[in-house]
PDB file of N, CA and C in Angstrom:
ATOM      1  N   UNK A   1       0.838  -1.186   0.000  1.00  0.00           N
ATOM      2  CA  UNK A   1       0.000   0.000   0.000  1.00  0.00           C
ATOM      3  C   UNK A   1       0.876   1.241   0.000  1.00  0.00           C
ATOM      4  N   UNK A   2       0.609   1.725  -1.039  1.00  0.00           N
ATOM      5  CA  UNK A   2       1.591   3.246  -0.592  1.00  0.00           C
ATOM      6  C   UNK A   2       0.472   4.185  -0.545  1.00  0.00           C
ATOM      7  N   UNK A   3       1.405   5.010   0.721  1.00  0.00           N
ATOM      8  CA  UNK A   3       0.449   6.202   1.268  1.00  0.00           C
ATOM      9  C   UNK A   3       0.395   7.410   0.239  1.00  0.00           C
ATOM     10  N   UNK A   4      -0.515   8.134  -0.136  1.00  0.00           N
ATOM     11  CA  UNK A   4      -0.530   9.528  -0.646  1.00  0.00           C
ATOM     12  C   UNK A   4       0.261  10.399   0.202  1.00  0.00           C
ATOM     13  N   UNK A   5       0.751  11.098  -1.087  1.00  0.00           N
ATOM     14  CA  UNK A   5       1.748  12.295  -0.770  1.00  0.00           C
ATOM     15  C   UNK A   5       0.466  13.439  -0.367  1.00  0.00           C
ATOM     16  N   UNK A   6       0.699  14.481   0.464  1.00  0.00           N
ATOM     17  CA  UNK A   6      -0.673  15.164   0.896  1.00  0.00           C
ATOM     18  C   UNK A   6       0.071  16.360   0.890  1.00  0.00           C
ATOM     19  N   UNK A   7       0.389  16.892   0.242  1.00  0.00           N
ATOM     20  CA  UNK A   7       1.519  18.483   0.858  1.00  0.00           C
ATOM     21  C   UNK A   7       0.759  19.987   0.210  1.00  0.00           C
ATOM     22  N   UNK A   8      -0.269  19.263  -0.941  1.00  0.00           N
ATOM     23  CA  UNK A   8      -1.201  20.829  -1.242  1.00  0.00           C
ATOM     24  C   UNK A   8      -2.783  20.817  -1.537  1.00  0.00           C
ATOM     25  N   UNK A   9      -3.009  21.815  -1.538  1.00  0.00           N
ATOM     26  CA  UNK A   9      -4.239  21.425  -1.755  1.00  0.00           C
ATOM     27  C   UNK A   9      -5.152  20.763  -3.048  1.00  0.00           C
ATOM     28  N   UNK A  10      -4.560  20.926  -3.969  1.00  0.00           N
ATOM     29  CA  UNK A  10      -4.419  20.007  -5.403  1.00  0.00           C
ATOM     30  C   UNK A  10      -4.375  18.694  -4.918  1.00  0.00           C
ATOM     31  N   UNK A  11      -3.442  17.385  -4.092  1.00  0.00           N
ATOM     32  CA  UNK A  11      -3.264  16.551  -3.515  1.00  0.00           C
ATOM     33  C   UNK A  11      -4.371  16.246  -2.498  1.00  0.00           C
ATOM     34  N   UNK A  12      -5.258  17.313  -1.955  1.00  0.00           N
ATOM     35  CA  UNK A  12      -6.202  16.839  -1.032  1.00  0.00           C
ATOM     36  C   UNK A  12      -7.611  16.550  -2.101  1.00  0.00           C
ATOM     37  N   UNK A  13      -7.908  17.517  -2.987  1.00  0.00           N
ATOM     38  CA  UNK A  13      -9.159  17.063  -3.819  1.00  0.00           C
ATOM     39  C   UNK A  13      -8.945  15.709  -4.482  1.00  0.00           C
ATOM     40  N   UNK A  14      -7.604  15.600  -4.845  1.00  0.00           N
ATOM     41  CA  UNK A  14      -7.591  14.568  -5.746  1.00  0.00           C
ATOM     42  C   UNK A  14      -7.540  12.938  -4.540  1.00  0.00           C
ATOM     43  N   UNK A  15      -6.856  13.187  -3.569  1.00  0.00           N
ATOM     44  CA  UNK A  15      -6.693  12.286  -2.619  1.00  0.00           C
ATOM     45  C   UNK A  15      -8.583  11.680  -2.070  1.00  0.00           C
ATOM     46  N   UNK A  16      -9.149  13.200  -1.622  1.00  0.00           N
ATOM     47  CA  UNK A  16     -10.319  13.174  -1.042  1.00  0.00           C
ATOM     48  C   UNK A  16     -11.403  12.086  -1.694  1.00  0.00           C
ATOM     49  N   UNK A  17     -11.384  12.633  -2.864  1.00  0.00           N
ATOM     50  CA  UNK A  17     -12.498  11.928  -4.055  1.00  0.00           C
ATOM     51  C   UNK A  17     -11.977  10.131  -3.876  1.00  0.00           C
ATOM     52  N   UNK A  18     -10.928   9.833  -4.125  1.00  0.00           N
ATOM     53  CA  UNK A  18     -10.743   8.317  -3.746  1.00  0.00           C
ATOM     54  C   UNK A  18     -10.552   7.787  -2.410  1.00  0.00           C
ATOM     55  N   UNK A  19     -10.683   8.758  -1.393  1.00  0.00           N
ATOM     56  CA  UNK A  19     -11.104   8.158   0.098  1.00  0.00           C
ATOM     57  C   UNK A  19     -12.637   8.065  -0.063  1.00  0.00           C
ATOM     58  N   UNK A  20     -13.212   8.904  -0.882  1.00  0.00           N
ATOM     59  CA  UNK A  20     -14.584   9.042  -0.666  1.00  0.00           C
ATOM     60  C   UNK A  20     -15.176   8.102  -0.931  1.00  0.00           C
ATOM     61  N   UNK A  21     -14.736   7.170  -2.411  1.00  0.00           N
ATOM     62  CA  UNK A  21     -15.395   6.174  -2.712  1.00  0.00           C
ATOM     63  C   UNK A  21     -14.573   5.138  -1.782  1.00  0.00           C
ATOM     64  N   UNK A  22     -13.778   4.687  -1.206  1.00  0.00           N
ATOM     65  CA  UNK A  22     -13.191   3.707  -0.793  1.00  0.00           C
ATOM     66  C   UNK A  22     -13.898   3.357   0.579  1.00  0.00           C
ATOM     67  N   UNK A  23     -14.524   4.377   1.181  1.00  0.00           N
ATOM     68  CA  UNK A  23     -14.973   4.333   2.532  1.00  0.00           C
ATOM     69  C   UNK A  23     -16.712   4.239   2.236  1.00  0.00           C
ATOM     70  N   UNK A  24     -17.047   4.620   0.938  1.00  0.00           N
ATOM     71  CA  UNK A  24     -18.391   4.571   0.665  1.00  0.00           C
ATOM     72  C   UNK A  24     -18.516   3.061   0.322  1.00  0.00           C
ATOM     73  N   UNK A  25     -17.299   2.657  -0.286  1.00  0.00           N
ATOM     74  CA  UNK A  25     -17.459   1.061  -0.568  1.00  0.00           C
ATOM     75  C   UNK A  25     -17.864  -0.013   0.678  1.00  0.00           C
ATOM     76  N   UNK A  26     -16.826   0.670   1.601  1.00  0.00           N
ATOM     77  CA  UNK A  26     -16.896   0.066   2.972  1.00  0.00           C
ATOM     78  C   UNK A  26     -18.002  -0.312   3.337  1.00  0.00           C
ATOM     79  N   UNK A  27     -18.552   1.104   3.663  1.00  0.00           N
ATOM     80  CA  UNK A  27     -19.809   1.242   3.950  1.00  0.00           C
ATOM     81  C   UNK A  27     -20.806   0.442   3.947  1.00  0.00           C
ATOM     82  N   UNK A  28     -21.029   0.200   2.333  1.00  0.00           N
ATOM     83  CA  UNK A  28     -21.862  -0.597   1.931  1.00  0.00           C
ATOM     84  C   UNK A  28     -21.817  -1.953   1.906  1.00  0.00           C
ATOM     85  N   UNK A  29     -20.245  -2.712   2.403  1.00  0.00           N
ATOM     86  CA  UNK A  29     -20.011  -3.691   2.305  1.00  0.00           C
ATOM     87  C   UNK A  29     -20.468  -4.376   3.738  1.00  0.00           C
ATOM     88  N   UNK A  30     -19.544  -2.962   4.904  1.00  0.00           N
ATOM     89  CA  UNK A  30     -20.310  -3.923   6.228  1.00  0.00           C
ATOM     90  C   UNK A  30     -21.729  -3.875   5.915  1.00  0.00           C
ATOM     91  N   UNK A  31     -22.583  -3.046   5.431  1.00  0.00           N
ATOM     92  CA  UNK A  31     -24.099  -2.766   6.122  1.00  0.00           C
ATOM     93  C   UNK A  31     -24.304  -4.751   4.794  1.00  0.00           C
ATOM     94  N   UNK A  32     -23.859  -5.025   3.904  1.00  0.00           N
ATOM     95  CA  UNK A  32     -24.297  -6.108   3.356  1.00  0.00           C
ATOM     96  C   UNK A  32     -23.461  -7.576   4.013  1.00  0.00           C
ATOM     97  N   UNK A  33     -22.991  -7.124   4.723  1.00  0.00           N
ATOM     98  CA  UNK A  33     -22.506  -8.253   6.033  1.00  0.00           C
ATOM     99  C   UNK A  33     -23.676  -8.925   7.264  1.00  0.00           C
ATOM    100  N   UNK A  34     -24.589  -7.388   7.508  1.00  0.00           N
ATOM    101  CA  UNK A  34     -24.928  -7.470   8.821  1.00  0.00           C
ATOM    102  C   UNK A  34     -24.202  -6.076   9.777  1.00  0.00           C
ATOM    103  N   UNK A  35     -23.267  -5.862   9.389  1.00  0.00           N
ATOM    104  CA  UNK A  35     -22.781  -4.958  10.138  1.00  0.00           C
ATOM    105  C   UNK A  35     -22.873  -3.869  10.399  1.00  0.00           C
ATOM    106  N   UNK A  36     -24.086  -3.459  11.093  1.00  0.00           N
ATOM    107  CA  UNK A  36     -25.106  -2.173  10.545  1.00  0.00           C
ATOM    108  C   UNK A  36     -24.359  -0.893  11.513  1.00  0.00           C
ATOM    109  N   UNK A  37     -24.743  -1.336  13.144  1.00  0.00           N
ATOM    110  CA  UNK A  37     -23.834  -0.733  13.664  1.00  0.00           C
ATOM    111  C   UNK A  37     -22.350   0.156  13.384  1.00  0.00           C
ATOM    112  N   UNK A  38     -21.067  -0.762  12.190  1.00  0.00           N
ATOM    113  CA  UNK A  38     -20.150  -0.683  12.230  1.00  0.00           C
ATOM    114  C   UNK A  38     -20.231   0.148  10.935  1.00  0.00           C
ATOM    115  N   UNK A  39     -21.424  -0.051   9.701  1.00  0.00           N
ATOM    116  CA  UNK A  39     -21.624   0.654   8.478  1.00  0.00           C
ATOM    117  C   UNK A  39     -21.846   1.843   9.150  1.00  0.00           C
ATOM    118  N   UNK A  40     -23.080   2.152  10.162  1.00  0.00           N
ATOM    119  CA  UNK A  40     -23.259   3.770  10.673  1.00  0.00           C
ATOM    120  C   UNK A  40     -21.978   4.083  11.363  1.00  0.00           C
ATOM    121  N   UNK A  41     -20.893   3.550  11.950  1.00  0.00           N
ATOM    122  CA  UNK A  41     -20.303   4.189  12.313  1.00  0.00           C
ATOM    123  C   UNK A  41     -18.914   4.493  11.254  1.00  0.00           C
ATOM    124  N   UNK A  42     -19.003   4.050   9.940  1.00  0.00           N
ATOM    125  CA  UNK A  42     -17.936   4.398   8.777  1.00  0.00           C
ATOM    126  C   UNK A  42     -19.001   5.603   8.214  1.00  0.00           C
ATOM    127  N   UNK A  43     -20.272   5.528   8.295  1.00  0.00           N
ATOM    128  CA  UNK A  43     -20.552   6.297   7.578  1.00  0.00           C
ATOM    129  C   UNK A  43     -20.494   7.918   8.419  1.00  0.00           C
ATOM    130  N   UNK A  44     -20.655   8.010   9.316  1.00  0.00           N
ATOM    131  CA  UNK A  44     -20.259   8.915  10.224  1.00  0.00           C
ATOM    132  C   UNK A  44     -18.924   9.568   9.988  1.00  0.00           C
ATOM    133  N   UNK A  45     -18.240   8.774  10.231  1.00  0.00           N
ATOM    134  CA  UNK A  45     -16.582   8.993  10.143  1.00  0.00           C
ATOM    135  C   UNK A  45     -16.203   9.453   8.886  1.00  0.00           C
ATOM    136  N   UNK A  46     -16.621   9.037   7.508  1.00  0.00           N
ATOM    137  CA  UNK A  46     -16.499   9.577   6.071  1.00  0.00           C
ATOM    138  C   UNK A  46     -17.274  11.053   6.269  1.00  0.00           C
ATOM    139  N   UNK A  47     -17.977  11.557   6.966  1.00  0.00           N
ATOM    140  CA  UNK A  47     -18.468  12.606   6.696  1.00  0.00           C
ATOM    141  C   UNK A  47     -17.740  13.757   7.614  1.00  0.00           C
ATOM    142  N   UNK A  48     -17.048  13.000   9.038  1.00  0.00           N
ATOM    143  CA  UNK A  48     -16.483  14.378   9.457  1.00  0.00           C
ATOM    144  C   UNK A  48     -14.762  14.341   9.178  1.00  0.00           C
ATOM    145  N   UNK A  49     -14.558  13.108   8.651  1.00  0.00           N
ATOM    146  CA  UNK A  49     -13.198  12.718   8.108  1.00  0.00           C
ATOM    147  C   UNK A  49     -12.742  13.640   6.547  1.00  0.00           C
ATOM    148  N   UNK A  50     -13.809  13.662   5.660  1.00  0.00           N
ATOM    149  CA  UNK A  50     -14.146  14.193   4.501  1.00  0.00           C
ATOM    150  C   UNK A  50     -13.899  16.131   4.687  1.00  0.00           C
ATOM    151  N   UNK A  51     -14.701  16.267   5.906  1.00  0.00           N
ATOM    152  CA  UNK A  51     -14.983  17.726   6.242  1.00  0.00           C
ATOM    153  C   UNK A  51     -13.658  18.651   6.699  1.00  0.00           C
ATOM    154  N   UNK A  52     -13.152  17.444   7.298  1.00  0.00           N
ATOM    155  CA  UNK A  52     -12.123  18.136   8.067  1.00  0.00           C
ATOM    156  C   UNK A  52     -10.889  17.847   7.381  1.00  0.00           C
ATOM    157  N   UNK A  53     -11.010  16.988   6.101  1.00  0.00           N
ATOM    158  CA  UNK A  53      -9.849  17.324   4.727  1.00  0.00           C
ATOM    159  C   UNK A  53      -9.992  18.426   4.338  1.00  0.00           C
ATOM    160  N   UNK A  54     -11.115  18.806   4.163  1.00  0.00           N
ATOM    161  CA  UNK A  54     -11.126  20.030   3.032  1.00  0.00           C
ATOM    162  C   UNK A  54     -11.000  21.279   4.179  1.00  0.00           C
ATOM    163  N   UNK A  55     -11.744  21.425   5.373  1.00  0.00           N
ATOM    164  CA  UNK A  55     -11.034  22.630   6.266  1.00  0.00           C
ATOM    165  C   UNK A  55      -9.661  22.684   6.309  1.00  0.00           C
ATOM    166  N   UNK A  56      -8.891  21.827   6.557  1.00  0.00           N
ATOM    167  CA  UNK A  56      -7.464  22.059   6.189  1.00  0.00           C
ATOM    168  C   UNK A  56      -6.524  22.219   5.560  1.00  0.00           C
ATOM    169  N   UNK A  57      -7.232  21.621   4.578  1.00  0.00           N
ATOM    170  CA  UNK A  57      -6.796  21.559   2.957  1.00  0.00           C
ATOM    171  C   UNK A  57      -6.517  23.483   2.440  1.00  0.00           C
ATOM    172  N   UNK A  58      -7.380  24.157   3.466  1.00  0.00           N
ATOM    173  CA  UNK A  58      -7.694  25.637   3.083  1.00  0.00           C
ATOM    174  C   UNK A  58      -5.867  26.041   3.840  1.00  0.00           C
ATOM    175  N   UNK A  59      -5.570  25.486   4.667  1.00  0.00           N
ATOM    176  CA  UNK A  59      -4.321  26.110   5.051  1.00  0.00           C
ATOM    177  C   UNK A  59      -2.827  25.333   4.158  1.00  0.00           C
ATOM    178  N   UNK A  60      -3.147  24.544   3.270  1.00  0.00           N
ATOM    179  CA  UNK A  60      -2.078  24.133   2.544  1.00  0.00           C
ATOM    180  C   UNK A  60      -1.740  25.626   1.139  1.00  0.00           C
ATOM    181  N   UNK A  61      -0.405  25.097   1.123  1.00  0.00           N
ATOM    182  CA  UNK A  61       0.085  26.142  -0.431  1.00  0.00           C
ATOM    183  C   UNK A  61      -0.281  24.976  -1.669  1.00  0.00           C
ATOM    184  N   UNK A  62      -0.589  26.265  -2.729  1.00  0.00           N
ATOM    185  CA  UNK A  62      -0.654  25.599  -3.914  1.00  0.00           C
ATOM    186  C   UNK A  62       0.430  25.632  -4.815  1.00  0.00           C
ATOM    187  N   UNK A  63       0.132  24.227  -5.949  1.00  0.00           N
ATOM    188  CA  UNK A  63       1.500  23.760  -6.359  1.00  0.00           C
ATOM    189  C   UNK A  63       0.997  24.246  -7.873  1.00  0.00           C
ATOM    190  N   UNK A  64       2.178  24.557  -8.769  1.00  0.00           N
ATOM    191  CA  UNK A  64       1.931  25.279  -9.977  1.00  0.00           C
ATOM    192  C   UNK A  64       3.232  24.418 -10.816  1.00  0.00           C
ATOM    193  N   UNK A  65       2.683  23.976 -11.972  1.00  0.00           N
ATOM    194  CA  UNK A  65       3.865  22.989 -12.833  1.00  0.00           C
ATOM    195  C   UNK A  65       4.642  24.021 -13.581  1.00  0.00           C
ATOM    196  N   UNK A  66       5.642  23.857 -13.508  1.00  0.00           N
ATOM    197  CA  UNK A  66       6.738  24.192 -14.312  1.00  0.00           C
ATOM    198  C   UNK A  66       7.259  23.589 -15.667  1.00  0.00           C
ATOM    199  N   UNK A  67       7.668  24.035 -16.712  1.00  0.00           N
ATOM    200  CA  UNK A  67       8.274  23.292 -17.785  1.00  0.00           C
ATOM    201  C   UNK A  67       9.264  24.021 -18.115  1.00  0.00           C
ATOM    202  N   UNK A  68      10.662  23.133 -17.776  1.00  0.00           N
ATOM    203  CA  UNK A  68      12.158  23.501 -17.951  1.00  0.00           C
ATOM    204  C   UNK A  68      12.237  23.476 -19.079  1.00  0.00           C
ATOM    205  N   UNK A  69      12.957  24.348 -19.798  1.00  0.00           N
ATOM    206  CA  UNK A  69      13.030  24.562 -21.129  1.00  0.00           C
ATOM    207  C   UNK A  69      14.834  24.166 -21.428  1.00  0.00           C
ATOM    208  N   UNK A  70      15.505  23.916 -20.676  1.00  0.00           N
ATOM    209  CA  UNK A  70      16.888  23.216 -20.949  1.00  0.00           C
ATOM    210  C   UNK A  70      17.662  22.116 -19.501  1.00  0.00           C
ATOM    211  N   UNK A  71      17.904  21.196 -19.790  1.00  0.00           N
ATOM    212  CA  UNK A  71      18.361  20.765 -18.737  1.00  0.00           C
ATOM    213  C   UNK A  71      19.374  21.726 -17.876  1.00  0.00           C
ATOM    214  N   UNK A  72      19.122  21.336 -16.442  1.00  0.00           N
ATOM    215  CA  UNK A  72      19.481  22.613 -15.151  1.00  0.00           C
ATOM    216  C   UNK A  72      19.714  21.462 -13.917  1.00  0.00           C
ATOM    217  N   UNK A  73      20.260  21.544 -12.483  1.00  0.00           N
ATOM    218  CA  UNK A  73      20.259  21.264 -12.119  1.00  0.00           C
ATOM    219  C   UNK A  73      18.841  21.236 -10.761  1.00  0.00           C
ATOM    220  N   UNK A  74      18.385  20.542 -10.048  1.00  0.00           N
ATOM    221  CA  UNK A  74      17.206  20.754  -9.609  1.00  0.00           C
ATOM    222  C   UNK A  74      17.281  22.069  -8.919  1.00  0.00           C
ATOM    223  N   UNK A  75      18.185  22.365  -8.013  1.00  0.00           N
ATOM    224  CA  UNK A  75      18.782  23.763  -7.001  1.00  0.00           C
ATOM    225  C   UNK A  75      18.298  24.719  -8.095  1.00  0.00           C
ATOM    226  N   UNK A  76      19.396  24.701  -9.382  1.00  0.00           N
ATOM    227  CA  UNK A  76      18.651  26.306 -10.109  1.00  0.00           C
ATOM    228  C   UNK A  76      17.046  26.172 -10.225  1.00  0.00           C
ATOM    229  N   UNK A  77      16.392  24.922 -10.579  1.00  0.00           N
ATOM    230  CA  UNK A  77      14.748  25.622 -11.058  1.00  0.00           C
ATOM    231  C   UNK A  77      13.954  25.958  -9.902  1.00  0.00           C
ATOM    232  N   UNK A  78      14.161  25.723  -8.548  1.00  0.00           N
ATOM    233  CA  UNK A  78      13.965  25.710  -7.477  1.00  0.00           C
ATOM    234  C   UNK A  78      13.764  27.027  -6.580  1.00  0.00           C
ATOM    235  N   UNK A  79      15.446  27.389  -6.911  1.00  0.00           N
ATOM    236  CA  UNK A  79      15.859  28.860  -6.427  1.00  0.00           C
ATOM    237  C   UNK A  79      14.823  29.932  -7.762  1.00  0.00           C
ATOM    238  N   UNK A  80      15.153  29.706  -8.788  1.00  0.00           N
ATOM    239  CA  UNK A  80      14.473  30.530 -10.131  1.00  0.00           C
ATOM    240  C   UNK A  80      12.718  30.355  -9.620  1.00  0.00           C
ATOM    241  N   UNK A  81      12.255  29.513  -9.073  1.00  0.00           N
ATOM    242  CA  UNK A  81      10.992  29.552  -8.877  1.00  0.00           C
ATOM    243  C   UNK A  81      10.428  30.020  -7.919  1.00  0.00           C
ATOM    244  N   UNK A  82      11.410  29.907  -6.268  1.00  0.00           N
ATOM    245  CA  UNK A  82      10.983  30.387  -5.073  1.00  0.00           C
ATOM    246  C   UNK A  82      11.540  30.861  -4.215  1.00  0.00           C
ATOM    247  N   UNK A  83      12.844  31.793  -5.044  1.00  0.00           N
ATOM    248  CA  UNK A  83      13.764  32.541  -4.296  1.00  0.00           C
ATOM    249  C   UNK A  83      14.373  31.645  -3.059  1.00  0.00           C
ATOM    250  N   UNK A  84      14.124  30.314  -2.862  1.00  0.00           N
ATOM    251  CA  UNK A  84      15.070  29.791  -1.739  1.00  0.00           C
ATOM    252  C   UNK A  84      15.226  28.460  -2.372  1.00  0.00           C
ATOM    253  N   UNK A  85      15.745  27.526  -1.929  1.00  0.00           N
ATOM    254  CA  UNK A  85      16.075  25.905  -1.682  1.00  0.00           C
ATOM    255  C   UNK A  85      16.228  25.248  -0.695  1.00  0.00           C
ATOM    256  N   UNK A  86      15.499  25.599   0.363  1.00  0.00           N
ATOM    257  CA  UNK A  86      15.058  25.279   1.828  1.00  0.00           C
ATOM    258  C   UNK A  86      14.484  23.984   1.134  1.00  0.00           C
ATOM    259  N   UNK A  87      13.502  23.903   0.779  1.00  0.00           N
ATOM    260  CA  UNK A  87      12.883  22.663   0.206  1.00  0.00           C
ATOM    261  C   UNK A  87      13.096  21.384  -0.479  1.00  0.00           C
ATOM    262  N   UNK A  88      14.887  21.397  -1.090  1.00  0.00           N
ATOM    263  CA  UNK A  88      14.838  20.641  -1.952  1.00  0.00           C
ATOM    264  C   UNK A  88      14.888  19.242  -2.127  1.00  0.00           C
ATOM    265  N   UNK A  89      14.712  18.776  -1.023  1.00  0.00           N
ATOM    266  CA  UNK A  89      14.182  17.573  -0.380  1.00  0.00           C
ATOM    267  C   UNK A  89      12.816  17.166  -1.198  1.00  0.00           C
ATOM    268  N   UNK A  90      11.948  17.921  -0.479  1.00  0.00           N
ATOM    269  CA  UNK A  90      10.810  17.575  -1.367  1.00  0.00           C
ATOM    270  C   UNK A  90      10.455  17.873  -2.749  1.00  0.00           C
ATOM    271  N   UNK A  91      10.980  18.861  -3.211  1.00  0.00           N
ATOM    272  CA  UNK A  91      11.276  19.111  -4.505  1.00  0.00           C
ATOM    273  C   UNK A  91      11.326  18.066  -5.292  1.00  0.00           C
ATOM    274  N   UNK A  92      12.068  17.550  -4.786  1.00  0.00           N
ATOM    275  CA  UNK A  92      12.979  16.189  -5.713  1.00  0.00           C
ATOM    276  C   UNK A  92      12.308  15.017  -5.118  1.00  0.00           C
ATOM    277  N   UNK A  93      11.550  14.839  -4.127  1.00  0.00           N
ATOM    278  CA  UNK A  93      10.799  13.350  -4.248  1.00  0.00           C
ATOM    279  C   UNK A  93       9.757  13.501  -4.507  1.00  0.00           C
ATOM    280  N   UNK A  94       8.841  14.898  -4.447  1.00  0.00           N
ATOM    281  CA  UNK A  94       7.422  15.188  -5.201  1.00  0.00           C
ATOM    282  C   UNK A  94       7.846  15.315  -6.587  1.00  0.00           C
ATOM    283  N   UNK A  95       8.436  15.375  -7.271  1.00  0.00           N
ATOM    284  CA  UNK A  95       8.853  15.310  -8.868  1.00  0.00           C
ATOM    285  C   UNK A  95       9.533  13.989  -9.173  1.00  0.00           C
ATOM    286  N   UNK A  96      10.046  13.106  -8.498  1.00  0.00           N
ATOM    287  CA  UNK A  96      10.614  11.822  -8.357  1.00  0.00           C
ATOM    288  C   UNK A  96      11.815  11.996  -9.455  1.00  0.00           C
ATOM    289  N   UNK A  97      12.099  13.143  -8.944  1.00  0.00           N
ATOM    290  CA  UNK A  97      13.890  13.242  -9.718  1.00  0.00           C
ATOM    291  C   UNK A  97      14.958  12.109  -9.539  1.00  0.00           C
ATOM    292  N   UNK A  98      15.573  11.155 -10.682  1.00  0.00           N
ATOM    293  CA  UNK A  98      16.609  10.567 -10.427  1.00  0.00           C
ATOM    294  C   UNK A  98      18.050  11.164 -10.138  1.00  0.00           C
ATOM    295  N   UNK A  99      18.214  12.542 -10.570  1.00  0.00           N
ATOM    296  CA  UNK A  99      19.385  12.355 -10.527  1.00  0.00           C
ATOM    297  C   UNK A  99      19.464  13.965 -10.743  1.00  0.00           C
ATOM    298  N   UNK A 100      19.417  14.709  -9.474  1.00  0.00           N
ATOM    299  CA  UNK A 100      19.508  16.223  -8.718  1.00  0.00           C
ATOM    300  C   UNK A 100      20.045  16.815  -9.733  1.00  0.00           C
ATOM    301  N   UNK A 101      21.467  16.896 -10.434  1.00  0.00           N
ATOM    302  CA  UNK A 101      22.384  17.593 -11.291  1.00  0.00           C
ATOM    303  C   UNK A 101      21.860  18.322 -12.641  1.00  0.00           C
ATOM    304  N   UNK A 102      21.250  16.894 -12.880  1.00  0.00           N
ATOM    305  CA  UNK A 102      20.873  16.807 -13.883  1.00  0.00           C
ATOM    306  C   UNK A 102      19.344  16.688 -14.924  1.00  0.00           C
ATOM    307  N   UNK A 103      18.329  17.461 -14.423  1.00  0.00           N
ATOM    308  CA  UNK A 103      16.404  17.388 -14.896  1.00  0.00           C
ATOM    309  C   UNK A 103      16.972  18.044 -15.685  1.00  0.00           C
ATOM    310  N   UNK A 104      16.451  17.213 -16.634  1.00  0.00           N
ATOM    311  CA  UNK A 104      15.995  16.863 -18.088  1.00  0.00           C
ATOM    312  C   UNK A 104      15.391  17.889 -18.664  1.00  0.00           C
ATOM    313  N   UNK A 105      15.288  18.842 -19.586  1.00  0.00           N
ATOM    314  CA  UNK A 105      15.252  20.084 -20.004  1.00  0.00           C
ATOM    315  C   UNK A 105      13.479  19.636 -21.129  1.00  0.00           C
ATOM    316  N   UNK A 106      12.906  20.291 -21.020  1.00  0.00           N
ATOM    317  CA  UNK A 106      10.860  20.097 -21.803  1.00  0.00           C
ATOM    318  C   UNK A 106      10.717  18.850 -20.301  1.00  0.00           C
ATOM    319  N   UNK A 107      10.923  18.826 -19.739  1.00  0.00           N
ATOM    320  CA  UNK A 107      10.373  17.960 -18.335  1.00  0.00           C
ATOM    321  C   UNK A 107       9.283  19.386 -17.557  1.00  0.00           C
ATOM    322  N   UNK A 108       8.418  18.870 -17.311  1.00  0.00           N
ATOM    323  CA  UNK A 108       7.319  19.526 -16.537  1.00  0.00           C
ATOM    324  C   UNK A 108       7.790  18.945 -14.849  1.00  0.00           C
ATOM    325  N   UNK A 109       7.712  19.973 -13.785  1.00  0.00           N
ATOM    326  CA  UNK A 109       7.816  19.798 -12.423  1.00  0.00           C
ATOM    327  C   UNK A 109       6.644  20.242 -11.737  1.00  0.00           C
ATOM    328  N   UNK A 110       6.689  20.199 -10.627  1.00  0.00           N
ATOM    329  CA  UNK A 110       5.765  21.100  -9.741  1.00  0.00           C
ATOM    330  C   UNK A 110       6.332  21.507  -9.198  1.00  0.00           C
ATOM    331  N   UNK A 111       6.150  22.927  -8.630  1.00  0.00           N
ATOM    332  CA  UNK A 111       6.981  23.670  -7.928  1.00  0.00           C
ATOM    333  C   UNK A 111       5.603  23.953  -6.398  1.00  0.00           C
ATOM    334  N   UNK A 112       5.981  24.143  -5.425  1.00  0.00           N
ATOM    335  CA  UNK A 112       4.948  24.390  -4.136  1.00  0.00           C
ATOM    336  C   UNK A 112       5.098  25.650  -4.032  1.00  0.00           C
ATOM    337  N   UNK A 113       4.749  26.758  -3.281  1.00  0.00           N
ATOM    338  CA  UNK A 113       4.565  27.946  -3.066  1.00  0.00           C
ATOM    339  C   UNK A 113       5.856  28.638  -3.586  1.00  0.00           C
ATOM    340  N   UNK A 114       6.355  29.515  -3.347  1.00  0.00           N
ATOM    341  CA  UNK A 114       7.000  30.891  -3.869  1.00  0.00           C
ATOM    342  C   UNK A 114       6.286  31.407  -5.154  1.00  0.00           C
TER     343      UNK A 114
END
């Protein structure tokens, strides 16, 4: 199982919508068990679980794609995009960069706030 990356709010709509059905599946699966009790209490939980994605979701930064127009090292498109490189940690595993020195020039990134 790999977990979702959750770091903007782009990542929470898109995340949200497939918790939504996954827990609606649930749902319907205990209540066709017998498990009526345990269906009202998923169905409960999808609704303030759901609510309280998207209230928070309001305090995340949004992510905006980039397209490098010559190969660069990840540091320059980084710094060129958000005046720092505090980040470039995630930079480079939210873009699943192989190899820092060297992104690949017509490659699209995401860049997070600045």
């Amino acid at each position: 199982m790999v977990i979702p990356l959750i770091e903007t709010v782009g990542d929470v709509l898109q995340n949200s919508h497939e918790l939504d059905e996954s827990l609606t599946q649930l749902i319907v699966t205990t209540g066709d068990l017998g498990w009526f009790k345990t269906s009202e209490q998923l169905r409960d939980f999808r609704i303030v679980f759901l609510q309280q994605m998207q209230t928070t979701s309001t305090r995340l930064p949004t992510a905006r794609t980039v397209k490098l127009m010559d190969t660069e090292p990840a540091l320059v498109t980084l710094y060129r995009e958000t005046q720092s490189v505090a980040q470039i940690d995630r930079f480079i595993r939210r873009n699943g960069i192989r190899h820092p020195a060297f992104v690949t020039g017509a490659l699209s990134v995401e860049v997070i706030g600045g």
